[in-house]
Protein backbone atom coordinates (compact mmCIF):
# COMPACT_ATOMS: atom_id res chain seq x y z
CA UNK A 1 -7.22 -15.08 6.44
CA UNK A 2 -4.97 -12.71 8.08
CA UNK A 3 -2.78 -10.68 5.96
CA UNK A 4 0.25 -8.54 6.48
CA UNK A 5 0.90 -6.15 3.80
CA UNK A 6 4.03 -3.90 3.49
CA UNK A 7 3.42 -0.21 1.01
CA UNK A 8 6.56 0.72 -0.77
CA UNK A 9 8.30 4.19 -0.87
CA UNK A 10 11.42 4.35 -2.92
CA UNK A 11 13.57 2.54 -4.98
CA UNK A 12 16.83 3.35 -7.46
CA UNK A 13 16.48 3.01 -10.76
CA UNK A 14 18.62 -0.33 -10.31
CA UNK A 15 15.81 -1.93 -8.30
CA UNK A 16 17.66 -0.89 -4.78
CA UNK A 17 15.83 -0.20 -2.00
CA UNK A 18 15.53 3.10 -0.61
CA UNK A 19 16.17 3.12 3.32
CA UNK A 20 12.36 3.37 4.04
CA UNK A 21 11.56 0.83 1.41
CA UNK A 22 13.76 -1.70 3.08
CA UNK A 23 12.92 -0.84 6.60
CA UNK A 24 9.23 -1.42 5.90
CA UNK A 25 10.61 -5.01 4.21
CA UNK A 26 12.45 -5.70 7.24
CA UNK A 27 9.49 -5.32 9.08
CA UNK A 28 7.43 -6.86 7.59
CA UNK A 29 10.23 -10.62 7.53
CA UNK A 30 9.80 -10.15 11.59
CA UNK A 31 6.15 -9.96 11.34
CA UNK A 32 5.21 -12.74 9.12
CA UNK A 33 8.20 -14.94 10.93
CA UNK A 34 5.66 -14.77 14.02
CA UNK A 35 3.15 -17.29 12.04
CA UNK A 36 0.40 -15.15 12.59
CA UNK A 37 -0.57 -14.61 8.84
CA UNK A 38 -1.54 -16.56 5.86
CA UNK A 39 0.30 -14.13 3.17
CA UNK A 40 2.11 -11.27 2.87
CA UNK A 41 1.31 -8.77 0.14
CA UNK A 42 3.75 -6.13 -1.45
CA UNK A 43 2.59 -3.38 -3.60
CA UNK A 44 3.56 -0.65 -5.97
CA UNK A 45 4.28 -0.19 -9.86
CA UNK A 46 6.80 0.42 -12.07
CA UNK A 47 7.04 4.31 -11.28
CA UNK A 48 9.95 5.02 -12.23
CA UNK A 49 11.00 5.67 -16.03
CA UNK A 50 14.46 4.24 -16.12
CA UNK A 51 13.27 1.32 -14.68
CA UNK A 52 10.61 -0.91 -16.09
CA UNK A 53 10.28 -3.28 -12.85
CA UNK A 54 7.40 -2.68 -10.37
CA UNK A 55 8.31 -1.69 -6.99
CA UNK A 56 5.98 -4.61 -5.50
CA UNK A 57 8.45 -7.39 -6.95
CA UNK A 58 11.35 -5.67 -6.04
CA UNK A 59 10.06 -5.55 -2.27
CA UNK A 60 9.19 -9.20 -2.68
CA UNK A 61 12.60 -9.84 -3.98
CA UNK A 62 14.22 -8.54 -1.14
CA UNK A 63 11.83 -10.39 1.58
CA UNK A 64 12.83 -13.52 -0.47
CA UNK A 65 16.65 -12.83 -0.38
CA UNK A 66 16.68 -11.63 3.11
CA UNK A 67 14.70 -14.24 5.12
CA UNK A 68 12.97 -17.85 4.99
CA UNK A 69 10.16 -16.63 3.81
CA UNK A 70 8.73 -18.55 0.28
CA UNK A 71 7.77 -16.78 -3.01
CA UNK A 72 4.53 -18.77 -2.58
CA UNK A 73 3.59 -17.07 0.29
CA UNK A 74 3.81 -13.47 -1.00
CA UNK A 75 1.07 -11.78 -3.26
CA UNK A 76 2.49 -9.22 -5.37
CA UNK A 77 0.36 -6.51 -6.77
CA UNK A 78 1.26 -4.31 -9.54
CA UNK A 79 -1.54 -1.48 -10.29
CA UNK A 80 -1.19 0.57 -7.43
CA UNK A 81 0.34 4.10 -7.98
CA UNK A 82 -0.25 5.29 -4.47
CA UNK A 83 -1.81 4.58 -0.52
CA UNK A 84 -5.48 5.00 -1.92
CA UNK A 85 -4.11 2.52 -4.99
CA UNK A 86 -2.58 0.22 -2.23
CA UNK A 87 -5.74 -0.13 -0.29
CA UNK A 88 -8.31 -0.19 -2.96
CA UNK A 89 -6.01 -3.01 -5.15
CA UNK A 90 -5.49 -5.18 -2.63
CA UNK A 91 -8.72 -4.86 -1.35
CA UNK A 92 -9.67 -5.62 -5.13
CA UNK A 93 -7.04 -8.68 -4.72
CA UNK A 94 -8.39 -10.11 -1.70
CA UNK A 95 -12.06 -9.74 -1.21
CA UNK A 96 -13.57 -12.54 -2.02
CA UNK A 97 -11.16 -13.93 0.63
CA UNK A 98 -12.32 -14.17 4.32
CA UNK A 99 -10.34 -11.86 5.42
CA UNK A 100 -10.27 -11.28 9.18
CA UNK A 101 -7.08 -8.82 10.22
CA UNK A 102 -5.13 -6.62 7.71
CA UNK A 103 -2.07 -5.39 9.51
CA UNK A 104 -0.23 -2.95 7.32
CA UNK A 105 3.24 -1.58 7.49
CA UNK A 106 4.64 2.10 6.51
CA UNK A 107 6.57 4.63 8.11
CA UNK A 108 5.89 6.14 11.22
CA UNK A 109 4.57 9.60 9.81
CA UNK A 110 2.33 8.01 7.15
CA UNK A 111 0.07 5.52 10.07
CA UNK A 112 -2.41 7.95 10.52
CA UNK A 113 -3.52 8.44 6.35
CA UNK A 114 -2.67 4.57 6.01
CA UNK A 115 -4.74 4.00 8.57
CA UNK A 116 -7.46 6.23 7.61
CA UNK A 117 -7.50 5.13 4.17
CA UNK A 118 -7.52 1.17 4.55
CA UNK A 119 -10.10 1.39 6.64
CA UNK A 120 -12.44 3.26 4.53
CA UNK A 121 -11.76 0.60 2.03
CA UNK A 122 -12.26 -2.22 3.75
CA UNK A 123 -15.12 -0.86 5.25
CA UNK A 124 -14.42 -2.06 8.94
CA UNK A 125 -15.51 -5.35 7.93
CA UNK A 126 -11.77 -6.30 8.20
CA UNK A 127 -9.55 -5.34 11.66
CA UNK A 128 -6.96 -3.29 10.40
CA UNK A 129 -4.03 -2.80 11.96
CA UNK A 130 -0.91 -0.14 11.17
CA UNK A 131 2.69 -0.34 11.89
CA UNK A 132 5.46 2.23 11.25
CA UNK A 133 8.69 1.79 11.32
CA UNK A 134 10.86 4.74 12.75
CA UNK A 135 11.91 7.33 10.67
CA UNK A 136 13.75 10.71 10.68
CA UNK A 137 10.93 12.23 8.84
CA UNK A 138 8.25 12.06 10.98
CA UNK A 139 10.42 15.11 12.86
CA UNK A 140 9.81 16.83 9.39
CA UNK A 141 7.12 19.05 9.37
CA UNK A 142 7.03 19.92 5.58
CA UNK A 143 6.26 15.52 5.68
CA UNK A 144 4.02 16.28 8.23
CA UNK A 145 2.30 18.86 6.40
CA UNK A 146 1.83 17.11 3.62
CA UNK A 147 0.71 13.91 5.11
CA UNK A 148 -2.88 16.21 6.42
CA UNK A 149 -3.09 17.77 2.98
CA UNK A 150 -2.92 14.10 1.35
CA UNK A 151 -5.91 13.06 4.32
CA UNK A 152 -8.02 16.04 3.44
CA UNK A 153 -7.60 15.14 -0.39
CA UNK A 154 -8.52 11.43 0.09
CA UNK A 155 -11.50 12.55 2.57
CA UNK A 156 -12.82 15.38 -0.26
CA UNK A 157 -11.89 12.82 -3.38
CA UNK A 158 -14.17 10.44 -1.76
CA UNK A 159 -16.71 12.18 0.27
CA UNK A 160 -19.91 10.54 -0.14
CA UNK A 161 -18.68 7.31 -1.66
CA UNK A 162 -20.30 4.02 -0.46
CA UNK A 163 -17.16 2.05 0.53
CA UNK A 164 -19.48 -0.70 0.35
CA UNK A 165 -19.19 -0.94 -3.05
CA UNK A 166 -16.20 -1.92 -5.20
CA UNK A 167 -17.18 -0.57 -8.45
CA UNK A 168 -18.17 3.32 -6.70
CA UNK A 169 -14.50 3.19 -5.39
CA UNK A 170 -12.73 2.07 -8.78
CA UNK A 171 -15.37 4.49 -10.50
CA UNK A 172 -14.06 7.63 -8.02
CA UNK A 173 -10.41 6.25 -8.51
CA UNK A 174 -10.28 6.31 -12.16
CA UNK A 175 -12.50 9.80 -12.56
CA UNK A 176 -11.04 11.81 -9.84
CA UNK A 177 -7.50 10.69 -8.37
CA UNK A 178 -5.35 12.79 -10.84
CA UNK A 179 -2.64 9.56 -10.09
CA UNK A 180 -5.22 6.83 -11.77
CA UNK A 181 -7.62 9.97 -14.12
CA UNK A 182 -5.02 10.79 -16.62
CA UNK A 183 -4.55 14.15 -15.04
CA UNK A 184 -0.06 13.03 -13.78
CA UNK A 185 0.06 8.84 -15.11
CA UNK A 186 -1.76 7.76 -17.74
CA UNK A 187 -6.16 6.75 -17.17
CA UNK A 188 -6.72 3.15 -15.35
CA UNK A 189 -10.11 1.58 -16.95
CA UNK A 190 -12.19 0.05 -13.97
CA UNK A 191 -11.65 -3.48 -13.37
C-alpha cells in the first residue's frame, strides 16, 4: 500500500484553513490525482478550545470539497497533537498494512524534522518520502531555529528507543512528550 499523508498546521476557530494548512491540502489533491496511492491520510486533533472539531476532518473536508477525490479514500486520524503524534498514530493506524512508500507533505522548513521523525517510526521498513510546499517561513530564522531545537528534542526524548517496537514508542510518548504526558494537554493512556 502506498500512502500519501498530509500534517496539518493551522486552522480558525470556524474550521478555516490557515494558508499553510490549505497549501499542504492542495498538495496533497495533485498528488493523490496521479493514482499512485491507495489512501490518503489527514491528521491532527481538536486543538483548539473554541472549536471542538479535529483539524484532521477539517483537512479532509476541504480535499473532499476541493477535488474528485472520495471520503472513502481518506483515513482520518484524530489523536495526534503534534509531528512525533502524526508519525507514531498513523504508523499505529497502518501497520498491520503492507505498507511500501509513505510520502508525506508539510511545509518546506519542517521536511527535514518530518523527515527525520517518520522515519524513525517506521523504522525504514517503509520508503518515506517528504514534500514541502513553499512557504515564506522557511526565510524565517526564529522558524528555523526552532525547527533544530524541536529535532534535538525528538532525538533526546527518544534516544535509545527501539523503533522496532510499538508499545516502547507509545510508552516514551505518553511518559515523556510533555504534548501526550500531561505536562501542556491532558495524559494519553497507551493504546
Amino acid at each position: 500500500m502506498n500512502l500519501l499523508v498530509v500534517l496539518s498546521h493551522l486552522m480558525s476557530k470556524n474550521c478555516v484553513l490557515g494558508e499553510e494548512s490549505a497549501a499542504r491540502a492542495d498538495m496533497a489533491i495533485k498528488l493523490f490525482s496521479s493514482n499512485e496511492f491507495d489512501k490518503l491520510v489527514t491528521l491532527g486533533w481538536d486543538y483548539r478550545g473554541d472549536c471542538a472539531t479535529p483539524i484532521a476532518e477539517v483537512v479532509s473536508d476541504y480535499i473532499v470539497h476541493n477535488s474528485d477525490i472520495p471520503k472513502a479514500s481518506i483515513i482520518v486520524i484524530r489523536e495526534s497533537r503534534d509531528t512525533v503524534g502524526d508519525a507514531l498514530f498513523c504508523f499505529d493506524s497502518l501497520h498491520k498494512e503492507k505498507l511500501k512508500k509513505v510520502t508525506v507533505i508539510t511545509s518546506d522548513y519542517h521536511v527535514e524534522r518530518a523527515s527525520t521523525i517518520f522515519t524513525h517510526v517506521f523504522s525504514k521498513a517503509v520508503s518515506i518520502e517528504v514534500y514541502g510546499v513553499p512557504t515564506k517561513a522557511n526565510f524565517d530564522s526564529e522558524i528555523l531555529f526552532h525547527e533544530q531545537q524541536s529535532l534535538e528534542a525528538f532525538h533526546q526524548t527518544f534516544k535509545g528507543v527501539d523503533f522496532s517496537s510499538r508499545s516502547e514508542m507509545f510508552k516514551v510518548l505518553s511518559e515523556k512528550h510533555p504534548f501526550y504526558n500531561g505536562q501542556i494537554h491532558p495524559k494519553i493512556s497507551c493504546p
